[in-house]
N, C-alpha and C. Protein backbone atom coordinates (compact mmCIF):
# COMPACT_ATOMS: atom_id res chain seq x y z
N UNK A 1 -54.71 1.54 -31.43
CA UNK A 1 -53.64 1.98 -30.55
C UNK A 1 -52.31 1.94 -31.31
N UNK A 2 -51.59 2.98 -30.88
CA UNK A 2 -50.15 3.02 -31.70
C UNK A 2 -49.30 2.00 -31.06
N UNK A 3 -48.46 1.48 -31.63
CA UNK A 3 -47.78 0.28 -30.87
C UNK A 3 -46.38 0.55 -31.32
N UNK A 4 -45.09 0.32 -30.96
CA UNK A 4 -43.69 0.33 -31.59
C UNK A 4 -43.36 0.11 -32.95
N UNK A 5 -44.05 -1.48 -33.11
CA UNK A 5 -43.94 -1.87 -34.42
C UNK A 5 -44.73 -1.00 -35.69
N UNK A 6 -45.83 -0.31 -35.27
CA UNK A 6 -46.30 0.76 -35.91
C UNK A 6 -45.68 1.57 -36.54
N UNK A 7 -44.78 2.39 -35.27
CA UNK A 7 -44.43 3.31 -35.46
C UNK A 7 -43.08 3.05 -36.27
N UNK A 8 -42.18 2.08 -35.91
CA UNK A 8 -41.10 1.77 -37.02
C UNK A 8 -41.22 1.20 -38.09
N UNK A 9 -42.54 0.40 -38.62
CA UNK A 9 -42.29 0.31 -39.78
C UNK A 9 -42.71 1.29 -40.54
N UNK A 10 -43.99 2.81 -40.23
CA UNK A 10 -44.22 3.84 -40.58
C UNK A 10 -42.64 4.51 -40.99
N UNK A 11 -41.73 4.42 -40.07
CA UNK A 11 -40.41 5.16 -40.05
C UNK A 11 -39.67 4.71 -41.02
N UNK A 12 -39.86 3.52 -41.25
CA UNK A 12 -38.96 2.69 -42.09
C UNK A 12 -39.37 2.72 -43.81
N UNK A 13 -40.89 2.68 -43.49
CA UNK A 13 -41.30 2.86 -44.94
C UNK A 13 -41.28 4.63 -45.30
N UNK A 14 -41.33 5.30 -44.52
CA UNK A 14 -40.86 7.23 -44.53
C UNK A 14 -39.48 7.17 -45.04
N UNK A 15 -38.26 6.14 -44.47
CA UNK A 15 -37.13 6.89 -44.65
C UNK A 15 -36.52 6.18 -45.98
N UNK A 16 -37.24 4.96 -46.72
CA UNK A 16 -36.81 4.46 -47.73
C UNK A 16 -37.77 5.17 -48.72
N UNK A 17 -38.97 5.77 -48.80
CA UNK A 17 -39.18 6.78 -49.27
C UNK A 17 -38.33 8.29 -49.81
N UNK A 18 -37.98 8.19 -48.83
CA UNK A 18 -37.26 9.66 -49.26
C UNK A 18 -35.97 8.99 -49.89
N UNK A 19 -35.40 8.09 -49.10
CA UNK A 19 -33.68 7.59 -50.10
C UNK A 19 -34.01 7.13 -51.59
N UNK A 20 -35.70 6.83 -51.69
CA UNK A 20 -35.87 6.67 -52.96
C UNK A 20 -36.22 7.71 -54.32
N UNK A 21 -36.87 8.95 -53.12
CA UNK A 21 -36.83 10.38 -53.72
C UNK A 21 -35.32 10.79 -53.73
N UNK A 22 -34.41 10.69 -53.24
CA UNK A 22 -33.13 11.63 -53.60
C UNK A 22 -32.37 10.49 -54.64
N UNK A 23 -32.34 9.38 -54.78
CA UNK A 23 -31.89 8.85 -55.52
C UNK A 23 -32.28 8.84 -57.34
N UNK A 24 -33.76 9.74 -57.25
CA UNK A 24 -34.49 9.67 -58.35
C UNK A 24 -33.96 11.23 -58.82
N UNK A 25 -33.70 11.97 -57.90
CA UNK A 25 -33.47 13.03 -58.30
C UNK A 25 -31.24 13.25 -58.74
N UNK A 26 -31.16 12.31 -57.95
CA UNK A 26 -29.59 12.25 -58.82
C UNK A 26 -29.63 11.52 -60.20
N UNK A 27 -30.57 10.77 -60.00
CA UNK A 27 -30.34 9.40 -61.63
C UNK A 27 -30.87 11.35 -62.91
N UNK A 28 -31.70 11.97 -62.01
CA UNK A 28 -32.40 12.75 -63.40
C UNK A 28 -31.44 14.16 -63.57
N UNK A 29 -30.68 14.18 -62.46
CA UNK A 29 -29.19 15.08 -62.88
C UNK A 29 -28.17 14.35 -63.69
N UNK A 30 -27.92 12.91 -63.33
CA UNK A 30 -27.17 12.38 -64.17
C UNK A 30 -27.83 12.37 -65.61
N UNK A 31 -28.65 12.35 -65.85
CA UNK A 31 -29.63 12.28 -67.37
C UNK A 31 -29.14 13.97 -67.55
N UNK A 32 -29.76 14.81 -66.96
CA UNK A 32 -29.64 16.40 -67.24
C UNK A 32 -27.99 16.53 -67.60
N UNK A 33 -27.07 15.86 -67.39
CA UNK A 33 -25.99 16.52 -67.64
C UNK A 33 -25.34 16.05 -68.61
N UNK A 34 -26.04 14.96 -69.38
CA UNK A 34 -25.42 14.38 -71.00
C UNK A 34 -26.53 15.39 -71.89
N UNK A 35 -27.79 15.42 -71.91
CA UNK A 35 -28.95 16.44 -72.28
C UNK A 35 -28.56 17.66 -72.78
N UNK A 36 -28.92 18.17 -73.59
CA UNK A 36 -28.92 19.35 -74.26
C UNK A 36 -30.53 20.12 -73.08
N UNK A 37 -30.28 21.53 -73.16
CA UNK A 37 -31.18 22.67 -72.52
C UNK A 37 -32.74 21.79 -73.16
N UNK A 38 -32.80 21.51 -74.32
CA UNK A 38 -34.13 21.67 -74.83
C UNK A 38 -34.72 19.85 -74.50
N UNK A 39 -33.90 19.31 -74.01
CA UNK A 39 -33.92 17.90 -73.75
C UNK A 39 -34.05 17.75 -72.43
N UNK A 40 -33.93 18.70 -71.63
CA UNK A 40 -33.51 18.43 -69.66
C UNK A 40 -34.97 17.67 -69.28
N UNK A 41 -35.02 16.57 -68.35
CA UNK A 41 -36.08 16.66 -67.85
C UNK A 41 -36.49 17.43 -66.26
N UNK A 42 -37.31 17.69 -66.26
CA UNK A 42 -37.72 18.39 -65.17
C UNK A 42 -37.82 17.51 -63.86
N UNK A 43 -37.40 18.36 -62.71
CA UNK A 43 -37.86 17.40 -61.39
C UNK A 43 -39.22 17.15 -60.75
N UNK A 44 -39.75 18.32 -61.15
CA UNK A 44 -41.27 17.99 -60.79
C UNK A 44 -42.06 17.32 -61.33
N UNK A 45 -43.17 16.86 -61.12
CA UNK A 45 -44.12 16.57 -61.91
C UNK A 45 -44.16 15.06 -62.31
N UNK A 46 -44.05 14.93 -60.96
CA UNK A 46 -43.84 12.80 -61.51
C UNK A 46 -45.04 12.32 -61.87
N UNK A 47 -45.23 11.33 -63.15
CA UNK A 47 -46.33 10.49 -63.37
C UNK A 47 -45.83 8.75 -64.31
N UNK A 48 -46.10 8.19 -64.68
CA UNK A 48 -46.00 7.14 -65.14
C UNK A 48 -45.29 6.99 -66.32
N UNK A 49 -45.56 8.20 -67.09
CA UNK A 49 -44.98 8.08 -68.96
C UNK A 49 -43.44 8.91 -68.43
N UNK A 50 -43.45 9.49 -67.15
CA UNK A 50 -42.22 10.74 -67.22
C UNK A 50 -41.10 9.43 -66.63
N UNK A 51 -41.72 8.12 -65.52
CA UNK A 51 -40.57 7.83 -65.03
C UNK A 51 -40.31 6.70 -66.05
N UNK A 52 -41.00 6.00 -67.39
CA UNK A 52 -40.71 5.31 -68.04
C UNK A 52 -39.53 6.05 -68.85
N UNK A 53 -39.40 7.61 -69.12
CA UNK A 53 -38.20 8.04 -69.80
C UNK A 53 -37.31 8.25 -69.18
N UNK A 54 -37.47 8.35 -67.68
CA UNK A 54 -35.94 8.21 -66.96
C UNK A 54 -35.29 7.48 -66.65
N UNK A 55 -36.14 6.37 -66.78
CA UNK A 55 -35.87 4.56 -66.63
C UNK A 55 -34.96 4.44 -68.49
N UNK A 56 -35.59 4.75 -69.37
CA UNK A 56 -35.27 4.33 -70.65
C UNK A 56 -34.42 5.55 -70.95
N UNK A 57 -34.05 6.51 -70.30
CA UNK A 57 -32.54 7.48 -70.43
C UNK A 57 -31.52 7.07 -70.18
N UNK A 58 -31.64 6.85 -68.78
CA UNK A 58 -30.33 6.35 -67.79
C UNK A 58 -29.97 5.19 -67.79
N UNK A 59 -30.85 3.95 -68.77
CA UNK A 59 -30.27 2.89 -69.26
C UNK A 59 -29.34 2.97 -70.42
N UNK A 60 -30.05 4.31 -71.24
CA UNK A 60 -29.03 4.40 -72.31
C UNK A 60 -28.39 5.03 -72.20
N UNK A 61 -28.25 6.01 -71.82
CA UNK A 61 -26.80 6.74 -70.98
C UNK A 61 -26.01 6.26 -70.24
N UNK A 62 -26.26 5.82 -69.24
CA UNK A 62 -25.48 4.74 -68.43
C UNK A 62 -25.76 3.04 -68.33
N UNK A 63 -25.37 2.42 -69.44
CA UNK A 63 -26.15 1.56 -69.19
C UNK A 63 -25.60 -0.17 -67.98
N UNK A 64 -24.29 0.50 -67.10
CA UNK A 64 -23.72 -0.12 -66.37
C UNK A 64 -24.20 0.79 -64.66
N UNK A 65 -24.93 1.77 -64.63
CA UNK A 65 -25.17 3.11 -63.72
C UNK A 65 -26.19 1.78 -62.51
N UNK A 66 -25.80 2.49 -61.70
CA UNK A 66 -26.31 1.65 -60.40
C UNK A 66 -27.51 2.35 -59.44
N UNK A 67 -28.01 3.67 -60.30
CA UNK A 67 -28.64 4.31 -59.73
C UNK A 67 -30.10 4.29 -59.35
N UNK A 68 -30.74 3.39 -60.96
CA UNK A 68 -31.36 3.17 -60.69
C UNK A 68 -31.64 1.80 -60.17
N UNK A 69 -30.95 0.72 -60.24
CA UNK A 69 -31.12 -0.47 -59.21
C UNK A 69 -30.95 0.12 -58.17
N UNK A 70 -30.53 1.02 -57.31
CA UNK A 70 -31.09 1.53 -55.78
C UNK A 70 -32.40 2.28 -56.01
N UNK A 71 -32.66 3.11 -56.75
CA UNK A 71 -33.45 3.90 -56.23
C UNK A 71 -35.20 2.82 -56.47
N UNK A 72 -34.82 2.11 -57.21
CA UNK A 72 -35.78 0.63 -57.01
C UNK A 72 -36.15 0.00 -56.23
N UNK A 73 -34.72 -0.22 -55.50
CA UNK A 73 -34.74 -1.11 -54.54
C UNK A 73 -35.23 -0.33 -53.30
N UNK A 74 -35.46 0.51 -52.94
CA UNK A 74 -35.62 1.59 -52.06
C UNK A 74 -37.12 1.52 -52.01
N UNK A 75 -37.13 2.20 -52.96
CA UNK A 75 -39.30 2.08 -53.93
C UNK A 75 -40.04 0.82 -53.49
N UNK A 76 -39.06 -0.38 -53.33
CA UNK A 76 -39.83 -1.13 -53.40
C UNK A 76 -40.01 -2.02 -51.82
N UNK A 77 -38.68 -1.53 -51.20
CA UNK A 77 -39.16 -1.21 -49.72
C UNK A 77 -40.12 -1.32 -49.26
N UNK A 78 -39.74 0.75 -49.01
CA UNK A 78 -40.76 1.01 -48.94
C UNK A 78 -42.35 0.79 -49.19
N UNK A 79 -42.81 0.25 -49.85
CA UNK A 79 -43.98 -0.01 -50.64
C UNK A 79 -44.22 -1.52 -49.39
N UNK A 80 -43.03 -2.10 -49.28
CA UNK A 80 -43.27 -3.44 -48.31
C UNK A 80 -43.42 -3.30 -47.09
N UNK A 81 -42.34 -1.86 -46.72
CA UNK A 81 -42.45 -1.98 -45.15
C UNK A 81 -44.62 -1.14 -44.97
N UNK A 82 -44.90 -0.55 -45.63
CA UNK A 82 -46.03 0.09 -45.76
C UNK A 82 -47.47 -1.36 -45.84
N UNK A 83 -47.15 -2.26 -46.78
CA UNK A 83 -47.66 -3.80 -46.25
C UNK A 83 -47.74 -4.18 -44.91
N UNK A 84 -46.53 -4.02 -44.66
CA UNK A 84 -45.97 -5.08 -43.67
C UNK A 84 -46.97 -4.24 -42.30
N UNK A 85 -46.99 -3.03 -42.54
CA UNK A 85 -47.48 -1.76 -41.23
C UNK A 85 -49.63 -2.18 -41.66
N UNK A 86 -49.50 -2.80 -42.26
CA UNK A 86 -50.69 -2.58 -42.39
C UNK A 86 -51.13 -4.23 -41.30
N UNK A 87 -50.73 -5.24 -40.86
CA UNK A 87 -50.81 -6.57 -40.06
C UNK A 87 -51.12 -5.46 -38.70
N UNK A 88 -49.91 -4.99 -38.24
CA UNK A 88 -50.37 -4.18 -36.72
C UNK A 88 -51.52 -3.25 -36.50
N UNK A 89 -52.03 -2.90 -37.78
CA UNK A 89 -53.32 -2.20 -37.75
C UNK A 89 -53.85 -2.84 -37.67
N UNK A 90 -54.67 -4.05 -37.85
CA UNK A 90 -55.09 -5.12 -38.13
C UNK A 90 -56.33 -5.21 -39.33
N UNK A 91 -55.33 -4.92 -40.70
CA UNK A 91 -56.42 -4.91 -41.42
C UNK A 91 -56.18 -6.05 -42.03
N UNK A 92 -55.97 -7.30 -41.23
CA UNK A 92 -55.99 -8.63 -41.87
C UNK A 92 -57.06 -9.18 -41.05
N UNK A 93 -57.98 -8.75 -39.77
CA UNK A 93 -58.82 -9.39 -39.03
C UNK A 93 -60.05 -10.13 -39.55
């Protein structure tokens, strides 16, 4: 059965999701705009080796930039409130 708490921490882990998608996509404009054409990275196509170079760009490009301590902190939310939604399902029974 759907219950409140369901449904808001579903909402909660949805909307720190996405603040963690737009925040990933400004840190990789801020990277794109010190970058030369043949250097840009692309927005699509996320996997593991692509966000270790946007992590190890935007440290060295900015290495005081606050962008990515949010868009972390967001990620990692999310990822909790998505835990946390899993007790009202009751897949701790």
């Amino acid at each position: 059965m759907i219950t409140a708490p369901v449904v808001l921490l579903f909402c909660l882990a949805g909307s720190c999701s996405i603040l963690s998608g737009f925040f990933l996509w400004q840190e990789i404009g801020e990277i794109n705009r010190k970058l030369t054409d043949a250097e840009q990275i692309s927005y699509w196509g996320m996997h593991a080796v692509k966000m270790a170079r946007i992590k190890a760009e935007y440290k060295r490009l900015y290495p005081l930039g606050k962008i990515d301590v949010m868009r972390r902190i967001f990620q990692y939310l999310g990822l909790a409130f998505l835990a946390l939604l899993l007790i009202p399902l009751g897949f701790f029974k």
